[in-house]
Protein backbone atom coordinates (compact mmCIF):
# COMPACT_ATOMS: atom_id res chain seq x y z
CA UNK A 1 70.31 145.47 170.06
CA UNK A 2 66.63 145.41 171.51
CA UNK A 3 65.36 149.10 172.19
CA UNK A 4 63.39 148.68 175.60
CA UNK A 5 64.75 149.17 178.84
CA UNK A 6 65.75 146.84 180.49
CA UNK A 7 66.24 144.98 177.17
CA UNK A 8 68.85 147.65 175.79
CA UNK A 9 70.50 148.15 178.90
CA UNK A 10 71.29 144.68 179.55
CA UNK A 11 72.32 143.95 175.56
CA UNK A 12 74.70 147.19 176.15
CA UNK A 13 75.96 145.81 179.71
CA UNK A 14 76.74 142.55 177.91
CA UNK A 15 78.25 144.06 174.47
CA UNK A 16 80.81 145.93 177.12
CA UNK A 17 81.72 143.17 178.77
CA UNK A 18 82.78 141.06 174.80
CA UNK A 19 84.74 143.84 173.77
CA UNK A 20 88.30 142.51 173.55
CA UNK A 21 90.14 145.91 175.45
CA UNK A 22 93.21 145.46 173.31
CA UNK A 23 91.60 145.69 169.78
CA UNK A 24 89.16 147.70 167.88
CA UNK A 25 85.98 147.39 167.97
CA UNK A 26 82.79 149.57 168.26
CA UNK A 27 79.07 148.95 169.49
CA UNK A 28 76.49 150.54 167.82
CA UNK A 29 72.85 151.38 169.01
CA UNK A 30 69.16 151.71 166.91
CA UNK A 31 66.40 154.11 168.03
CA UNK A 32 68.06 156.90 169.99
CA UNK A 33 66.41 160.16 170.14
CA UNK A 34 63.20 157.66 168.86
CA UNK A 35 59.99 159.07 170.02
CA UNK A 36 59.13 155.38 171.01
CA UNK A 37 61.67 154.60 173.25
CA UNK A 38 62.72 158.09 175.32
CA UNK A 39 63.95 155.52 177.64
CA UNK A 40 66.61 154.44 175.61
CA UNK A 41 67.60 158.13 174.50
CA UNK A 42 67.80 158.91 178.45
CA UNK A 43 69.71 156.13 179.30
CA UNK A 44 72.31 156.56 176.07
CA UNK A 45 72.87 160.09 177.31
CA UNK A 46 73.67 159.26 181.11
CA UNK A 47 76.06 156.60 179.96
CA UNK A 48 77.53 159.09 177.68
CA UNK A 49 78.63 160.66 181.05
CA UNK A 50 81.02 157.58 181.05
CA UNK A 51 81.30 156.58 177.21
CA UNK A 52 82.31 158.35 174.29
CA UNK A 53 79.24 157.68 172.60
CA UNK A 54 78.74 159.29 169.22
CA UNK A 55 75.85 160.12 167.83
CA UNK A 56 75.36 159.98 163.94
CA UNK A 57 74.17 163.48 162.91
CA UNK A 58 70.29 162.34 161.17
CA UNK A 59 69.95 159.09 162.12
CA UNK A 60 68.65 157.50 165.12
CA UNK A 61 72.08 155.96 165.13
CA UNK A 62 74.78 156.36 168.19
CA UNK A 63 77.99 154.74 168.53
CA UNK A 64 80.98 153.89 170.70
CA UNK A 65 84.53 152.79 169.90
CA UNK A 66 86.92 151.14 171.37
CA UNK A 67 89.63 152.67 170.13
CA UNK A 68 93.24 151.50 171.52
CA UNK A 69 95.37 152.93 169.57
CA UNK A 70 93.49 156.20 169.20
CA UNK A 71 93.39 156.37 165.53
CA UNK A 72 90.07 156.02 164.87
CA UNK A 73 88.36 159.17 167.32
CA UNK A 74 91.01 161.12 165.75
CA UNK A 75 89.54 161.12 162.11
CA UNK A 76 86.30 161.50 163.64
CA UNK A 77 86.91 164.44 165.34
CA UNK A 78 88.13 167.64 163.70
């Protein structure tokens, strides 16, 4: 996924729009919290106002799931 706004945002916008609602599936993102790209940290963490978007505890790594049958959040979270 590219990491400059408006590059991320519209590869995001488009990964939402492929995800198939009735089956698992996740979207992952590169280069949050990145000192390069604060953009992309800033815009991860207003749509996470909208998205369960995870982020991956020492990495630069966030993701979301789509998770229909909610059984894959639930081994996530403790």
């Amino acid at each position: 996924m590219g990491t400059r706004l408006p590059n991320g945002k519209t590869d995001t916008e488009n990964a939402f729009e492929m995800v198939a609602v009735e089956k698992h599936s996740c979207i992952m993102w590169h280069d949050y919290r990145s000192w390069e790209y604060p953009a992309l940290t800033c815009y991860l963490d207003d749509l996470s106002k909208k998205q369960e978007i995870f982020h991956i505890e020492d990495t630069k790594l966030c993701v979301w799931f789509n998770d229909p049958s909610g059984s894959i959040i639930s081994r996530l979270i403790d």
